[in-house]
PDB file of N, CA and C in Angstrom:
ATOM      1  N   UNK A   1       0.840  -1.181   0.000  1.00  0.00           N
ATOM      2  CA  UNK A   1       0.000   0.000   0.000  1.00  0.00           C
ATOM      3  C   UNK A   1       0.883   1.241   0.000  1.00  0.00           C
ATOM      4  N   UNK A   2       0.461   2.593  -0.589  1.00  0.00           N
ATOM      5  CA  UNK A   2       1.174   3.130  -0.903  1.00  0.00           C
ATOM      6  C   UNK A   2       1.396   4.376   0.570  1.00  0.00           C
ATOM      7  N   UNK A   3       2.081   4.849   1.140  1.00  0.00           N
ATOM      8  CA  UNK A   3       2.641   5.439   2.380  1.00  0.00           C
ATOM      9  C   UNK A   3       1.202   6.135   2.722  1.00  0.00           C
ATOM     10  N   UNK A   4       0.504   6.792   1.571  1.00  0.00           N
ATOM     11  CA  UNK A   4      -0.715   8.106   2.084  1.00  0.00           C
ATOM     12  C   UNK A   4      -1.765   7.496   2.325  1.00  0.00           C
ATOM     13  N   UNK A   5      -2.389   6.299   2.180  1.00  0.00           N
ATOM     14  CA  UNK A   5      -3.083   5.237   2.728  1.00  0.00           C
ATOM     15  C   UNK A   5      -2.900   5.054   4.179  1.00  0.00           C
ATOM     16  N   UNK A   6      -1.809   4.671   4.436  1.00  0.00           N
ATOM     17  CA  UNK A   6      -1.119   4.116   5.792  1.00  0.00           C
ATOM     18  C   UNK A   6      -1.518   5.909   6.810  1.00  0.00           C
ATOM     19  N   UNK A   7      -1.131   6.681   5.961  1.00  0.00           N
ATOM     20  CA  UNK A   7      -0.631   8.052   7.114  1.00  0.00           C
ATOM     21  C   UNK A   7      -2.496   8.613   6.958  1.00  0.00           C
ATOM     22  N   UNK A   8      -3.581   8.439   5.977  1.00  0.00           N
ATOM     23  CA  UNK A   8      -4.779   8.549   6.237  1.00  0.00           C
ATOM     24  C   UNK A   8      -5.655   7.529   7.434  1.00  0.00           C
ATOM     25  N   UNK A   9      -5.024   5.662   7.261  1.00  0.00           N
ATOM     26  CA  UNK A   9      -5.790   5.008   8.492  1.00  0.00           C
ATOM     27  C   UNK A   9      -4.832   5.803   9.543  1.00  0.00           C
ATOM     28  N   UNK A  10      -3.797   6.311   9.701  1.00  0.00           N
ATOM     29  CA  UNK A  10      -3.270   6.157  11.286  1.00  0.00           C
ATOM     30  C   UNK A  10      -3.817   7.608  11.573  1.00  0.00           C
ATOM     31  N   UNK A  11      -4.558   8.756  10.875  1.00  0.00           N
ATOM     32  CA  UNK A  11      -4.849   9.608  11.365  1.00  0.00           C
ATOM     33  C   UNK A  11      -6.823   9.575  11.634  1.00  0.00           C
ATOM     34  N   UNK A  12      -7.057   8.372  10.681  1.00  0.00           N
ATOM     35  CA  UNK A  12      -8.337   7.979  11.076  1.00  0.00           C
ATOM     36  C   UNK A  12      -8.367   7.535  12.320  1.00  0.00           C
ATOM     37  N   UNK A  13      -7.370   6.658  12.718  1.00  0.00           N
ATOM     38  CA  UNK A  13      -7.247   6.022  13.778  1.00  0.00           C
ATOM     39  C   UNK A  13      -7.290   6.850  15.225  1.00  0.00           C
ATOM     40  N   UNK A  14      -6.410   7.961  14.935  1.00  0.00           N
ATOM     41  CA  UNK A  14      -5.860   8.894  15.917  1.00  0.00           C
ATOM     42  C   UNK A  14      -7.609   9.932  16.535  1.00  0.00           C
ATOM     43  N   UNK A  15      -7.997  10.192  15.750  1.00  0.00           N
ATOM     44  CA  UNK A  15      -9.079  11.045  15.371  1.00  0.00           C
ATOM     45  C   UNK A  15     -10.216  10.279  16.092  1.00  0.00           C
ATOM     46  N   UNK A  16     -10.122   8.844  16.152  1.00  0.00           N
ATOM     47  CA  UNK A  16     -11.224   8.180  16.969  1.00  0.00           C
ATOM     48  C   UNK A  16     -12.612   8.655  18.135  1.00  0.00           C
ATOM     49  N   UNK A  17     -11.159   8.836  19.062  1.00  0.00           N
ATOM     50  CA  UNK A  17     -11.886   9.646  20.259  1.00  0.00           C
ATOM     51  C   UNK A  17     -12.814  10.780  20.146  1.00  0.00           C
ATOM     52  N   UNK A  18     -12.821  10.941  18.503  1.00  0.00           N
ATOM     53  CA  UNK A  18     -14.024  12.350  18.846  1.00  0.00           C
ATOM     54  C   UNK A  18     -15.401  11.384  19.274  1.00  0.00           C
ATOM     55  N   UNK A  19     -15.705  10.392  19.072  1.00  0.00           N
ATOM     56  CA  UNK A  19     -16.494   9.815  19.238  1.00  0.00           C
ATOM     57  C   UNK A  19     -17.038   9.662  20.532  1.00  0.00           C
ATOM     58  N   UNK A  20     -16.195  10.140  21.790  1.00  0.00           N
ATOM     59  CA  UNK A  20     -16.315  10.561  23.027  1.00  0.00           C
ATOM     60  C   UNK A  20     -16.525  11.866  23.410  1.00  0.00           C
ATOM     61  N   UNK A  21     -15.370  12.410  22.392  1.00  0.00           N
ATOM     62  CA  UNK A  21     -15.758  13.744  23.157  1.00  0.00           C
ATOM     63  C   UNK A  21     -16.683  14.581  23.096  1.00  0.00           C
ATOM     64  N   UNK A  22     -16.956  14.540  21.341  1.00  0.00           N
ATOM     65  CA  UNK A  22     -18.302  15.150  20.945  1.00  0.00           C
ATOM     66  C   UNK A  22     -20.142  15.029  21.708  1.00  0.00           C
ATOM     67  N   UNK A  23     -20.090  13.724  21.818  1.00  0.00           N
ATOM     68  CA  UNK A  23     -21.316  13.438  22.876  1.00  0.00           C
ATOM     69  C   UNK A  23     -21.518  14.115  24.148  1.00  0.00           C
ATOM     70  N   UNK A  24     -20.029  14.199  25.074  1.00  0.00           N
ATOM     71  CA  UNK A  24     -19.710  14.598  26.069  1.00  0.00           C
ATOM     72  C   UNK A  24     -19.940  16.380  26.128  1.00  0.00           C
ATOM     73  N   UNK A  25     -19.479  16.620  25.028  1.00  0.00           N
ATOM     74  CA  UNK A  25     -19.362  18.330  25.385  1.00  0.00           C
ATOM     75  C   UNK A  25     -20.429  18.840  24.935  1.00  0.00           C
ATOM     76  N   UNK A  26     -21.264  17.943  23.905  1.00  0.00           N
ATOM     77  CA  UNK A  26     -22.764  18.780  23.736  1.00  0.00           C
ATOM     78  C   UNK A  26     -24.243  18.114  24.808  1.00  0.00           C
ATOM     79  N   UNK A  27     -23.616  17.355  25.574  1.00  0.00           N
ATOM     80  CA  UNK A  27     -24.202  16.835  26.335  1.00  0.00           C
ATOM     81  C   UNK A  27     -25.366  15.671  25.688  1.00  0.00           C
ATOM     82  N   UNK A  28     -24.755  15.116  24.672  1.00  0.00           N
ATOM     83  CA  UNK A  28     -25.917  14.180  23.611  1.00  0.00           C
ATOM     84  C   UNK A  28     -26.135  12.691  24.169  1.00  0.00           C
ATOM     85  N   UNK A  29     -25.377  12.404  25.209  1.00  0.00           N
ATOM     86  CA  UNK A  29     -25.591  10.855  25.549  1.00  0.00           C
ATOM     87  C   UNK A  29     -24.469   9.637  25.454  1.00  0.00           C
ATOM     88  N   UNK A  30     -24.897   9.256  24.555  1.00  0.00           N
ATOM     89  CA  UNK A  30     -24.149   7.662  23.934  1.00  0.00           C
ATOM     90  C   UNK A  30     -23.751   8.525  22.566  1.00  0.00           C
ATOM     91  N   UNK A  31     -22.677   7.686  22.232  1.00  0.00           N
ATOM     92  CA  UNK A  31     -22.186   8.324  20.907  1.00  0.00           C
ATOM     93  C   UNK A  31     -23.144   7.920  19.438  1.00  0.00           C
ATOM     94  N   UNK A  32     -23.246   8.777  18.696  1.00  0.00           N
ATOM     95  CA  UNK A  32     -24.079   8.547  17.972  1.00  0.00           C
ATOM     96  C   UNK A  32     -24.197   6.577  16.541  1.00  0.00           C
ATOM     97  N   UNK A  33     -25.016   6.362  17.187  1.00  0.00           N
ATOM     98  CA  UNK A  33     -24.842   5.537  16.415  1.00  0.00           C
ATOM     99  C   UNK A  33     -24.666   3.964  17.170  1.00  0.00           C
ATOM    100  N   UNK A  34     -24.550   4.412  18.630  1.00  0.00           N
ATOM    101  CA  UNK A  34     -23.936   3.151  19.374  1.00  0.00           C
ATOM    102  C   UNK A  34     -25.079   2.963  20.502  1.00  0.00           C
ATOM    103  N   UNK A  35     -26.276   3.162  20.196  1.00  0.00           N
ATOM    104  CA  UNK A  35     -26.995   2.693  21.151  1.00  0.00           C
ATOM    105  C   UNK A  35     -27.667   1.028  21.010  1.00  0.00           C
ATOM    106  N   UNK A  36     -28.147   1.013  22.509  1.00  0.00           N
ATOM    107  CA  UNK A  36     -28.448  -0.476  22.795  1.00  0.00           C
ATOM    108  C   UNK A  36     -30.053   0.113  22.704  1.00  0.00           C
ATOM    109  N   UNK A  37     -30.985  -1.589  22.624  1.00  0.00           N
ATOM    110  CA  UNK A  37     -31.962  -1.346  22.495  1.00  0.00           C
ATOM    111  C   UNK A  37     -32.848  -0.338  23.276  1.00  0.00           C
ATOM    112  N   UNK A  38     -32.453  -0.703  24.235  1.00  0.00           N
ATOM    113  CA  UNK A  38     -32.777   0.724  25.608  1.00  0.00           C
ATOM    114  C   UNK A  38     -33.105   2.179  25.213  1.00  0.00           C
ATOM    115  N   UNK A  39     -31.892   2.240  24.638  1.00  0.00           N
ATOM    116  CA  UNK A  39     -31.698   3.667  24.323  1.00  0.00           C
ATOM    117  C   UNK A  39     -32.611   4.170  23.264  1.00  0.00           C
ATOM    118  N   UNK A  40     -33.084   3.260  22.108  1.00  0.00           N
ATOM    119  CA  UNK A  40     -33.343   3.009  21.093  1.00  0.00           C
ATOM    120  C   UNK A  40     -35.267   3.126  21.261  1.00  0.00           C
ATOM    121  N   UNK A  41     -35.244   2.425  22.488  1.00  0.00           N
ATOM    122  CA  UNK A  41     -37.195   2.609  23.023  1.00  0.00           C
ATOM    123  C   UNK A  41     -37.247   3.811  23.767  1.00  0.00           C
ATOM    124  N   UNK A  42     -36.037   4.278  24.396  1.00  0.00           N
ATOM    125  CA  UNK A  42     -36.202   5.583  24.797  1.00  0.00           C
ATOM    126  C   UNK A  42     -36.173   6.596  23.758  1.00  0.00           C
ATOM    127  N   UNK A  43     -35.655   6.814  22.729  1.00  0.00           N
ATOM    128  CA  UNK A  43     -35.421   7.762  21.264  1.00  0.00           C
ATOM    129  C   UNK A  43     -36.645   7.354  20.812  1.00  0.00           C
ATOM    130  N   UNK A  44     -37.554   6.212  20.209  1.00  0.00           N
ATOM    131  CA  UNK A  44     -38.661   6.424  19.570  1.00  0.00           C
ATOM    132  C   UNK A  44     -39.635   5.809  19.701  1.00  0.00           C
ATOM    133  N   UNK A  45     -39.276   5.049  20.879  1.00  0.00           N
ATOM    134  CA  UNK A  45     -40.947   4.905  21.795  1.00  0.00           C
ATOM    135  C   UNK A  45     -40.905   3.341  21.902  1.00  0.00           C
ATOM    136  N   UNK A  46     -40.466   3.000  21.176  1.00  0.00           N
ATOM    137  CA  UNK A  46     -40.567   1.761  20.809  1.00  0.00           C
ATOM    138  C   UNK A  46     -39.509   0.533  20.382  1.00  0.00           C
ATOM    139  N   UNK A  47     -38.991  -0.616  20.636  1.00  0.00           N
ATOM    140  CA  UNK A  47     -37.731  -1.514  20.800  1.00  0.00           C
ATOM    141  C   UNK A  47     -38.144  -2.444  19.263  1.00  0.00           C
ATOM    142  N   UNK A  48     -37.603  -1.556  18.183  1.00  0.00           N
ATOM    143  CA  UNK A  48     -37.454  -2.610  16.860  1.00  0.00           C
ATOM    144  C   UNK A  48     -37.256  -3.713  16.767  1.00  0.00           C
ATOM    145  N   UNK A  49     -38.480  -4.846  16.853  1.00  0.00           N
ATOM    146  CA  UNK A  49     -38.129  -6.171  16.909  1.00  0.00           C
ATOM    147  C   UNK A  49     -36.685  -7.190  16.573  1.00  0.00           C
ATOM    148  N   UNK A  50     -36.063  -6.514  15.188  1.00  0.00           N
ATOM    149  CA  UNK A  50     -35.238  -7.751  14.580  1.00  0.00           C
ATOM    150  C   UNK A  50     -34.356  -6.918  15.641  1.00  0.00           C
ATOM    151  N   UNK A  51     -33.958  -5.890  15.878  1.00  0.00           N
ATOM    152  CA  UNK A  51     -32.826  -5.511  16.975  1.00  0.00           C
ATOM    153  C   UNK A  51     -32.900  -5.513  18.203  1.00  0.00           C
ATOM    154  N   UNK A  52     -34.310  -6.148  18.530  1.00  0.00           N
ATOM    155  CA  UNK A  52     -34.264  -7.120  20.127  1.00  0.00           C
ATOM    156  C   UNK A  52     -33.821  -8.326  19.983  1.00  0.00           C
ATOM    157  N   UNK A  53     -34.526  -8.903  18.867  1.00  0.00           N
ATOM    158  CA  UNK A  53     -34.051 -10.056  18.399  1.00  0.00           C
ATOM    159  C   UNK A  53     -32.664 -10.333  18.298  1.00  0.00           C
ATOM    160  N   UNK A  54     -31.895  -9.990  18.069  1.00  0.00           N
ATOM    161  CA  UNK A  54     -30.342  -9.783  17.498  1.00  0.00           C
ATOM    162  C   UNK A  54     -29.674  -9.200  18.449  1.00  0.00           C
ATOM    163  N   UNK A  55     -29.517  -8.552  19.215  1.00  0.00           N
ATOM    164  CA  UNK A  55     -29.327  -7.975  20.009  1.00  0.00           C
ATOM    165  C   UNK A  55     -28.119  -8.953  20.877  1.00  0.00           C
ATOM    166  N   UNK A  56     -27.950  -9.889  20.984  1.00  0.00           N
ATOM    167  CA  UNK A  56     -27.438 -10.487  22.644  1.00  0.00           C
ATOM    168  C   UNK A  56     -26.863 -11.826  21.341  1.00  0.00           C
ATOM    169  N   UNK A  57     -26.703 -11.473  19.956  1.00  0.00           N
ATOM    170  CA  UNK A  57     -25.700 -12.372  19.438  1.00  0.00           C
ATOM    171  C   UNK A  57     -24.671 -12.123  18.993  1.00  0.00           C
ATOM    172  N   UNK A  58     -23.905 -11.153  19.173  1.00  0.00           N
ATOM    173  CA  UNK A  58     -22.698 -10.533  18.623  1.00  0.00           C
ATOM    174  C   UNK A  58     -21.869  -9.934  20.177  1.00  0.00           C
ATOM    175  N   UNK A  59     -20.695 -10.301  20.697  1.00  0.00           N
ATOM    176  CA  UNK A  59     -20.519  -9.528  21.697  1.00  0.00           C
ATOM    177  C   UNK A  59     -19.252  -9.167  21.148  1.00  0.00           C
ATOM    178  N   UNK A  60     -18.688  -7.816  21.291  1.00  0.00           N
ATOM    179  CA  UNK A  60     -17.427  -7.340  20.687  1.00  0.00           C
ATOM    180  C   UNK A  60     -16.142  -7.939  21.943  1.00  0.00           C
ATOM    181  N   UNK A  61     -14.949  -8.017  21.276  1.00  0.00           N
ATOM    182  CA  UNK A  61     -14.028  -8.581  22.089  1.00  0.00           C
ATOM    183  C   UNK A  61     -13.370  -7.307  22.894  1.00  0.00           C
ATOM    184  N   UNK A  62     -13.955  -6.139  22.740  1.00  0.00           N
ATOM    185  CA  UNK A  62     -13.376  -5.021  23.673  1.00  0.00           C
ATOM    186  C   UNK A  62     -14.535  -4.379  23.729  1.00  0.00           C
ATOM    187  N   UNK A  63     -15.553  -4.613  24.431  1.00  0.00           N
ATOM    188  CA  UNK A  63     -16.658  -3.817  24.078  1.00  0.00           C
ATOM    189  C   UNK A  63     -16.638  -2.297  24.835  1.00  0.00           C
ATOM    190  N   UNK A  64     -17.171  -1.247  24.283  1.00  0.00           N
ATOM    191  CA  UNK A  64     -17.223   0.058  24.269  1.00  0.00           C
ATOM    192  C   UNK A  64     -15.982   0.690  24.078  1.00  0.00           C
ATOM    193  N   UNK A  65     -15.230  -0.305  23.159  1.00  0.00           N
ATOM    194  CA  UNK A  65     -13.312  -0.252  23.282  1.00  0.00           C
ATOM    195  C   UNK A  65     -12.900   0.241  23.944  1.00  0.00           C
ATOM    196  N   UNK A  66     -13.186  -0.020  25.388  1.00  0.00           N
ATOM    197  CA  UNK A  66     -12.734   0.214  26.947  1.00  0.00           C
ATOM    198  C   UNK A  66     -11.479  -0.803  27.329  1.00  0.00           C
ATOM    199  N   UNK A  67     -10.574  -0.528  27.787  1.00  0.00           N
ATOM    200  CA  UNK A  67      -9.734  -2.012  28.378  1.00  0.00           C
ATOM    201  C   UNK A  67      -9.503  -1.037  29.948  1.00  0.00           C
ATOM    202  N   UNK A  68     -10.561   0.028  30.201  1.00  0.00           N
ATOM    203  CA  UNK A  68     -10.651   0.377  31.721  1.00  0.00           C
ATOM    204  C   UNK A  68     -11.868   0.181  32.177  1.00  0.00           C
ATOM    205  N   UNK A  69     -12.313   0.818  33.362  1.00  0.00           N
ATOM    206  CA  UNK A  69     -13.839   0.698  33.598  1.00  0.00           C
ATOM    207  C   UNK A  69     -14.547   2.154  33.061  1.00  0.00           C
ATOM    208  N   UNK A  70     -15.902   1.741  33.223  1.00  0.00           N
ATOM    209  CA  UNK A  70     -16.807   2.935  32.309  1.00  0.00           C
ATOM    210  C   UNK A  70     -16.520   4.210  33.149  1.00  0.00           C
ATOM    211  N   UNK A  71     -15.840   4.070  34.451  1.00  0.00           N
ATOM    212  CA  UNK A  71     -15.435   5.617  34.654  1.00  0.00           C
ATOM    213  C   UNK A  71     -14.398   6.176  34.761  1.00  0.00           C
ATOM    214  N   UNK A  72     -13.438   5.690  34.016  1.00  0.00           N
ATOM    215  CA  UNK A  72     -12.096   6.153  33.636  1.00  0.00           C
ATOM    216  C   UNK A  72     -12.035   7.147  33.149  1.00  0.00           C
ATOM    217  N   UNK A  73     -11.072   8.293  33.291  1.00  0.00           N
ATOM    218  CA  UNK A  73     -10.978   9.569  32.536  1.00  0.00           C
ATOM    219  C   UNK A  73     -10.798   9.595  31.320  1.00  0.00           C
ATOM    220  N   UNK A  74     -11.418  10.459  30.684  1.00  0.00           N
ATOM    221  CA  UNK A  74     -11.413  10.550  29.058  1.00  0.00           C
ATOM    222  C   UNK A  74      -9.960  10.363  28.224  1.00  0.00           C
ATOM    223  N   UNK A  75      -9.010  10.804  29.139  1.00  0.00           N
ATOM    224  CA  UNK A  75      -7.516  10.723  28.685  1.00  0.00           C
ATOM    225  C   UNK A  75      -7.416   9.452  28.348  1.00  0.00           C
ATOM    226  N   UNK A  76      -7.810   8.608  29.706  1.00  0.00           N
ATOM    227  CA  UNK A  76      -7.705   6.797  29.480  1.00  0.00           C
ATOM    228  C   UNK A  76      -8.433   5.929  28.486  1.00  0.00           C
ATOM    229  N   UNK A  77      -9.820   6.754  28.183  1.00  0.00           N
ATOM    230  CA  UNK A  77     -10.454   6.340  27.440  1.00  0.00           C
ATOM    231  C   UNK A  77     -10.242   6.815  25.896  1.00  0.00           C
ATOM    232  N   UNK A  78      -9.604   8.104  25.572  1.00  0.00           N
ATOM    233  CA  UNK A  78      -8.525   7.955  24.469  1.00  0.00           C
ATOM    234  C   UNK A  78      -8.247   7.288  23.776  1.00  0.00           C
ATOM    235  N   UNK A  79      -6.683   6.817  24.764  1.00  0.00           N
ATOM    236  CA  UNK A  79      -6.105   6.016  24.283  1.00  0.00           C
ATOM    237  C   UNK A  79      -6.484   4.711  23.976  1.00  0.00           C
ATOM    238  N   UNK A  80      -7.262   3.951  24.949  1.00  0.00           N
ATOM    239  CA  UNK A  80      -8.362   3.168  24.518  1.00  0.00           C
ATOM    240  C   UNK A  80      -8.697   2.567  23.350  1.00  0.00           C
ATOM    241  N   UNK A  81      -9.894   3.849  22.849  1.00  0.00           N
ATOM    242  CA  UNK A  81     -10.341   3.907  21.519  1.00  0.00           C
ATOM    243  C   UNK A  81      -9.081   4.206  20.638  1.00  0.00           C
ATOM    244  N   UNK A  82      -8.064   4.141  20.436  1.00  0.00           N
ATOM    245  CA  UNK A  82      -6.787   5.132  20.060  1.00  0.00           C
ATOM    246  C   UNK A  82      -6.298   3.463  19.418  1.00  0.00           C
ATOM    247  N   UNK A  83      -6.108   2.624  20.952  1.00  0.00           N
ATOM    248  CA  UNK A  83      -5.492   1.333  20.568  1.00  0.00           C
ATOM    249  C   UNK A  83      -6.396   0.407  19.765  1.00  0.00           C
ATOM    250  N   UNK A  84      -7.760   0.307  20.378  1.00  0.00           N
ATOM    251  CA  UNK A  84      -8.977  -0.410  19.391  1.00  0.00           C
ATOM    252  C   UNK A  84      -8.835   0.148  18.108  1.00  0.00           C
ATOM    253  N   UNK A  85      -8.652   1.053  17.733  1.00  0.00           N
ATOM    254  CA  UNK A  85      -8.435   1.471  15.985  1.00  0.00           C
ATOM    255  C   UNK A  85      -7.793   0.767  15.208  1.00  0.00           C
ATOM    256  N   UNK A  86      -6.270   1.078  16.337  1.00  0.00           N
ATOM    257  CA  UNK A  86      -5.124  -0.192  15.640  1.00  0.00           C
ATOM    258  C   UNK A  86      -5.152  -1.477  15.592  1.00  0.00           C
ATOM    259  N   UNK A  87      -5.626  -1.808  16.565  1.00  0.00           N
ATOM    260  CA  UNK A  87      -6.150  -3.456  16.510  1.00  0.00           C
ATOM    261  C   UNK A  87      -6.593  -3.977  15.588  1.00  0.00           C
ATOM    262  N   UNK A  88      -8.200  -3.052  15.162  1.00  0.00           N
ATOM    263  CA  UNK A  88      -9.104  -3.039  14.001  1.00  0.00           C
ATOM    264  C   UNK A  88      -8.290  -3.284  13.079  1.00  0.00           C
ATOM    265  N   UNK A  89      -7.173  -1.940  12.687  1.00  0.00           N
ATOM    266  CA  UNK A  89      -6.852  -2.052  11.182  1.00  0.00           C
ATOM    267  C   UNK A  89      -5.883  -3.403  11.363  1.00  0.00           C
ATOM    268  N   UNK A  90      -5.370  -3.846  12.230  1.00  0.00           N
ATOM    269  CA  UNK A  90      -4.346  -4.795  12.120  1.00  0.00           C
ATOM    270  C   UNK A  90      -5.092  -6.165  11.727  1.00  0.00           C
ATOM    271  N   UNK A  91      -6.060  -6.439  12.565  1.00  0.00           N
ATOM    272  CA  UNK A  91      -6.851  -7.461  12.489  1.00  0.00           C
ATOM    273  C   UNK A  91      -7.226  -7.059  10.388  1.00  0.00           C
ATOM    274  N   UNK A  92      -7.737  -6.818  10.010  1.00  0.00           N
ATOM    275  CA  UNK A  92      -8.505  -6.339   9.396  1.00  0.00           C
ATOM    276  C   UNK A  92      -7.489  -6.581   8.252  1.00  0.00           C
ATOM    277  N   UNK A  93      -6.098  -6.007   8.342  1.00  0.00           N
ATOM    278  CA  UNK A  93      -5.061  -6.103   7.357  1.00  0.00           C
ATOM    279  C   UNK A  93      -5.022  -7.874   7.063  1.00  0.00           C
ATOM    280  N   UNK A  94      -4.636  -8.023   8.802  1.00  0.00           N
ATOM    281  CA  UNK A  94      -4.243  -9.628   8.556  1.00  0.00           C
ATOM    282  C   UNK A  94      -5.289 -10.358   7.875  1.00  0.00           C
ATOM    283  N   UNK A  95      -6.555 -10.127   8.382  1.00  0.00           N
ATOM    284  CA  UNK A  95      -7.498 -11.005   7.260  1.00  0.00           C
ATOM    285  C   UNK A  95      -7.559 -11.265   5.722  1.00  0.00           C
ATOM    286  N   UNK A  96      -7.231 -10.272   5.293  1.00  0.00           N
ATOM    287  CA  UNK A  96      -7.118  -9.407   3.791  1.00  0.00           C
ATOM    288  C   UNK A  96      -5.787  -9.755   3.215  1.00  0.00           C
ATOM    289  N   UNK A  97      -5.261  -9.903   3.770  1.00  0.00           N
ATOM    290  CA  UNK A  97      -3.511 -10.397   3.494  1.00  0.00           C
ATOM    291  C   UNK A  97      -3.660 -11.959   3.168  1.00  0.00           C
ATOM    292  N   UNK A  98      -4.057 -12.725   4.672  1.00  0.00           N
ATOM    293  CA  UNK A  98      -4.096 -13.599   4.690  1.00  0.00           C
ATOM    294  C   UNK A  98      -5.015 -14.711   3.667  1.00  0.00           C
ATOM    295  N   UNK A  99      -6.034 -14.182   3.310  1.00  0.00           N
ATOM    296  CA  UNK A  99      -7.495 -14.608   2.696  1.00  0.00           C
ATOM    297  C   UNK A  99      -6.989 -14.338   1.139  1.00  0.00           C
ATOM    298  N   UNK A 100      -5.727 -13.582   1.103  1.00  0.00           N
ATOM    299  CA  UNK A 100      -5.104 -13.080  -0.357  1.00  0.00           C
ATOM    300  C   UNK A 100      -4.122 -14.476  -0.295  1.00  0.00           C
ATOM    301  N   UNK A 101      -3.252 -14.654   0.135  1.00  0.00           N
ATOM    302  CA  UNK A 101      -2.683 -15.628   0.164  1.00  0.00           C
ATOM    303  C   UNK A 101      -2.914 -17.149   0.060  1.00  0.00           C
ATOM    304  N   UNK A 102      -4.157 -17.428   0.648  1.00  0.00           N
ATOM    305  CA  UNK A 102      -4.956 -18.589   0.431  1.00  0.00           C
ATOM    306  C   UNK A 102      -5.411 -18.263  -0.411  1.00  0.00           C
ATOM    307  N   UNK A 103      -5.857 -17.563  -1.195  1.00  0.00           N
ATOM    308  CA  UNK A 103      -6.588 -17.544  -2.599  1.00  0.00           C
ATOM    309  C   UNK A 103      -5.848 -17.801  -3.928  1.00  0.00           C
ATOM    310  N   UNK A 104      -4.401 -17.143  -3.648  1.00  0.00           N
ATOM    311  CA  UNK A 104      -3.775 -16.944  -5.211  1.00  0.00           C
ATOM    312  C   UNK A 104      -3.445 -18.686  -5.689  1.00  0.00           C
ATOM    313  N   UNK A 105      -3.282 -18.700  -6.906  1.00  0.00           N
ATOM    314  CA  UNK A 105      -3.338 -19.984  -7.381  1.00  0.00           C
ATOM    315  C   UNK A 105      -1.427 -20.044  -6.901  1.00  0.00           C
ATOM    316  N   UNK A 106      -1.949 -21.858  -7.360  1.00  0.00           N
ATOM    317  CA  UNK A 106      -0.509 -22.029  -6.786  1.00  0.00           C
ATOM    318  C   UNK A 106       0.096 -22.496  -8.020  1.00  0.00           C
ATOM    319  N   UNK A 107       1.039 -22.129  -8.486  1.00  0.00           N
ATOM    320  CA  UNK A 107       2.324 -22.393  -9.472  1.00  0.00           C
ATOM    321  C   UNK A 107       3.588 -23.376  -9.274  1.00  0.00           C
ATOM    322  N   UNK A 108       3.200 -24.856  -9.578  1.00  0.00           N
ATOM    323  CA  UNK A 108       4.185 -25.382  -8.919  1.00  0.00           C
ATOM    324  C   UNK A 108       4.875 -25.764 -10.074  1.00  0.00           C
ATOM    325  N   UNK A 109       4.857 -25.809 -11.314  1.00  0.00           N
ATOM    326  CA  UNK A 109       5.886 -26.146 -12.290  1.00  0.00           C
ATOM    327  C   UNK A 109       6.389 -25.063 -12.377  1.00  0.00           C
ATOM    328  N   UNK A 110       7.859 -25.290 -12.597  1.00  0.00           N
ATOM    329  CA  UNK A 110       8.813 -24.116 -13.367  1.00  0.00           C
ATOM    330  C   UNK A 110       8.418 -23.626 -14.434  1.00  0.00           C
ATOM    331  N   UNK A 111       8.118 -22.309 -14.730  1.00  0.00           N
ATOM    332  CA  UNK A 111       8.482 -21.703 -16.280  1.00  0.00           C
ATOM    333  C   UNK A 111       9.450 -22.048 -16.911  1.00  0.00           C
ATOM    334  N   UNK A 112       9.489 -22.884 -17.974  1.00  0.00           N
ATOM    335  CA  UNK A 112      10.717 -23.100 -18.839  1.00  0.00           C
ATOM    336  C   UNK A 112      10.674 -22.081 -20.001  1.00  0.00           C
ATOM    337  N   UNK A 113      12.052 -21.292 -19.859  1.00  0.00           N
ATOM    338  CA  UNK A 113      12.159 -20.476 -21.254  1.00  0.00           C
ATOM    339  C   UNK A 113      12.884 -20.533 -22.356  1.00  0.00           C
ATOM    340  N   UNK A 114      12.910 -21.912 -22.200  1.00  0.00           N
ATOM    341  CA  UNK A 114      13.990 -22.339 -23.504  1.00  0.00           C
ATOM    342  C   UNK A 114      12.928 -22.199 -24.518  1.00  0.00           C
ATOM    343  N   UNK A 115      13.712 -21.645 -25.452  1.00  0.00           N
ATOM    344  CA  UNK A 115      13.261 -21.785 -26.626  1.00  0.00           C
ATOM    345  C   UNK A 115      14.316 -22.847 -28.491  1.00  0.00           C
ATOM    346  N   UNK A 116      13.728 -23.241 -29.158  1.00  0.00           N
ATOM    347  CA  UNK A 116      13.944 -24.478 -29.713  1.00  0.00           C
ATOM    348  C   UNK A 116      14.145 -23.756 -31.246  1.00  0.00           C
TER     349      UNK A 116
END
């Protein structure tokens, strides 16, 4: 990949935490986009079946990409979300790498370039 790729995810990456802070300083709640069903019957009255349904089958392996508790200072929670980014893209690379590698055909005779 070419360097401005790499220096766009690591500033996507870096940039994360607005996702905290923004909620926080306009006083909006949960970050947009990340509510649980709860939140979801409280916003419009009502708990959307397939996302009750669904709800309690996916659990993230860092969930609220916390590796502190929910009342850790925003500094801690940062970095946090800061390291979950990188994880993401790492995980995410390795799949894509890897899933490339198992895919390409395999070439096991030599090219012969003699010519006659």
């Amino acid at each position: 990949m070419e360097k401005k790729y790499w220096i766009f995810l690591a500033i996507l990456a870096i940039l994360t935490p607005v996702g905290i802070f923004l909620p926080q300083w306009f006083n909006a709640g949960d970050a947009w986009g990340e509510w649980g069903v709860d939140v979801v019957k409280q916003q419009v009255g009502y708990e959307p079946a397939q996302m009750k349904k669904t709800a309690d089958i996916y659990h993230a392996p860092v969930p609220d990409y916390n590796f502190f508790d929910e009342e850790a200072p925003l500094a801690k929670q940062a970095i946090a979300y800061i390291v979950s980014a990188f994880l993401g893209i790492g995980i995410i690379l390795l799949l894509t790498f890897g899933l490339q590698k198992i895919s390409k055909p395999k070439n096991d005779s030599p090219v012969s370039s003699t010519t006659q």
